[in-house]
Protein backbone atom coordinates (compact mmCIF):
# COMPACT_ATOMS: atom_id res chain seq x y z
CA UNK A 1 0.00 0.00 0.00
CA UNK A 2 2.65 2.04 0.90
CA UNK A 3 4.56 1.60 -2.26
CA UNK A 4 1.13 2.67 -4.33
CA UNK A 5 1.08 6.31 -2.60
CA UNK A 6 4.48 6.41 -3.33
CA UNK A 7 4.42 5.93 -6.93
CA UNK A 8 1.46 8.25 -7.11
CA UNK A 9 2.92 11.05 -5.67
CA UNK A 10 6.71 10.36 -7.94
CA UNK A 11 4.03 10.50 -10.94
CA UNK A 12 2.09 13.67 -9.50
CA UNK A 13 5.95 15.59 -9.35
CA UNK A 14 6.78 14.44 -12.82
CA UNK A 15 3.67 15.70 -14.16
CA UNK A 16 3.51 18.96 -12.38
CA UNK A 17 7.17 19.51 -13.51
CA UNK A 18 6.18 18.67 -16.95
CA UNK A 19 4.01 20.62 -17.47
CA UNK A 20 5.83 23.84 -14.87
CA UNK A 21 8.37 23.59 -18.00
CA UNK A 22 5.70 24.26 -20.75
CA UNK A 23 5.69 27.73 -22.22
CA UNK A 24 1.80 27.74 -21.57
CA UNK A 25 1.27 25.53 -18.72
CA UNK A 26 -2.30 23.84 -17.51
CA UNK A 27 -3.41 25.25 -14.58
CA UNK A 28 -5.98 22.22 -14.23
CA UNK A 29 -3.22 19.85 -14.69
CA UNK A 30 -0.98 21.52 -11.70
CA UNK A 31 -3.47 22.06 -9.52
CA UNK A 32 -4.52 18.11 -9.98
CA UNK A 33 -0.55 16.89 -9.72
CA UNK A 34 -0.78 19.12 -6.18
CA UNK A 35 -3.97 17.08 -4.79
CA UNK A 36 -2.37 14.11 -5.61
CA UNK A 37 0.82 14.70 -4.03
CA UNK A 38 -0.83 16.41 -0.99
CA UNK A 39 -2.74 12.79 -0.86
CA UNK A 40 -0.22 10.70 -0.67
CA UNK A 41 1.79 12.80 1.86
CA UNK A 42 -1.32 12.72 4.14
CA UNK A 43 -1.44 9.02 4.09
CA UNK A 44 2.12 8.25 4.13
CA UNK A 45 1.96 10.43 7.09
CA UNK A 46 -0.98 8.94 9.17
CA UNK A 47 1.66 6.01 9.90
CA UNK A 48 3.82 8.63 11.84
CA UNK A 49 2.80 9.04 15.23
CA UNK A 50 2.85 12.29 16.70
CA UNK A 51 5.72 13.21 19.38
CA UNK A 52 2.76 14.25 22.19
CA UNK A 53 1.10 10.86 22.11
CA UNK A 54 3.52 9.34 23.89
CA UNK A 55 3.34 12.19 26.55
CA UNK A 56 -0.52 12.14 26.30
CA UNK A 57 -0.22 8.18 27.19
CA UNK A 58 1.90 8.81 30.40
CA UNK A 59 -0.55 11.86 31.39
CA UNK A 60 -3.93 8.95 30.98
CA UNK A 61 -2.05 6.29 32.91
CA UNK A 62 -1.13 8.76 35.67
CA UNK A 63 -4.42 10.05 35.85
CA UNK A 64 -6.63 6.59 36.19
């Protein structure tokens, strides 16, 4: 799974690159390569946890 979001966002740079080095460049076309590539760095990132959870976990146990 991870290596599909991957290859989505490689293919969203080389296609908002493309067409960044046209002399008239889509607008529809760059603004779709930056959804996908926002995408896939929001999934990618959902693995990550956050450096507070850990901190939020000692806080609950303390608490209860």
């Amino acid at each position: 799974m991870k290596k599909v979001f991957l290859l989505i966002m490689v293919l969203a740079i080389a296609v908002g690159i493309y067409e960044q080095a046209q002399d008239q460049p889509n607008v529809f076309k760059l603004i779709a390569a930056m959804v996908l590539l926002m995408f896939g760095l929001m999934k990618l990132s959902e693995k990550i946890p956050s450096k507070d959870s850990e901190n939020d976990n000692r806080n609950q146990d303390d608490t209860q």
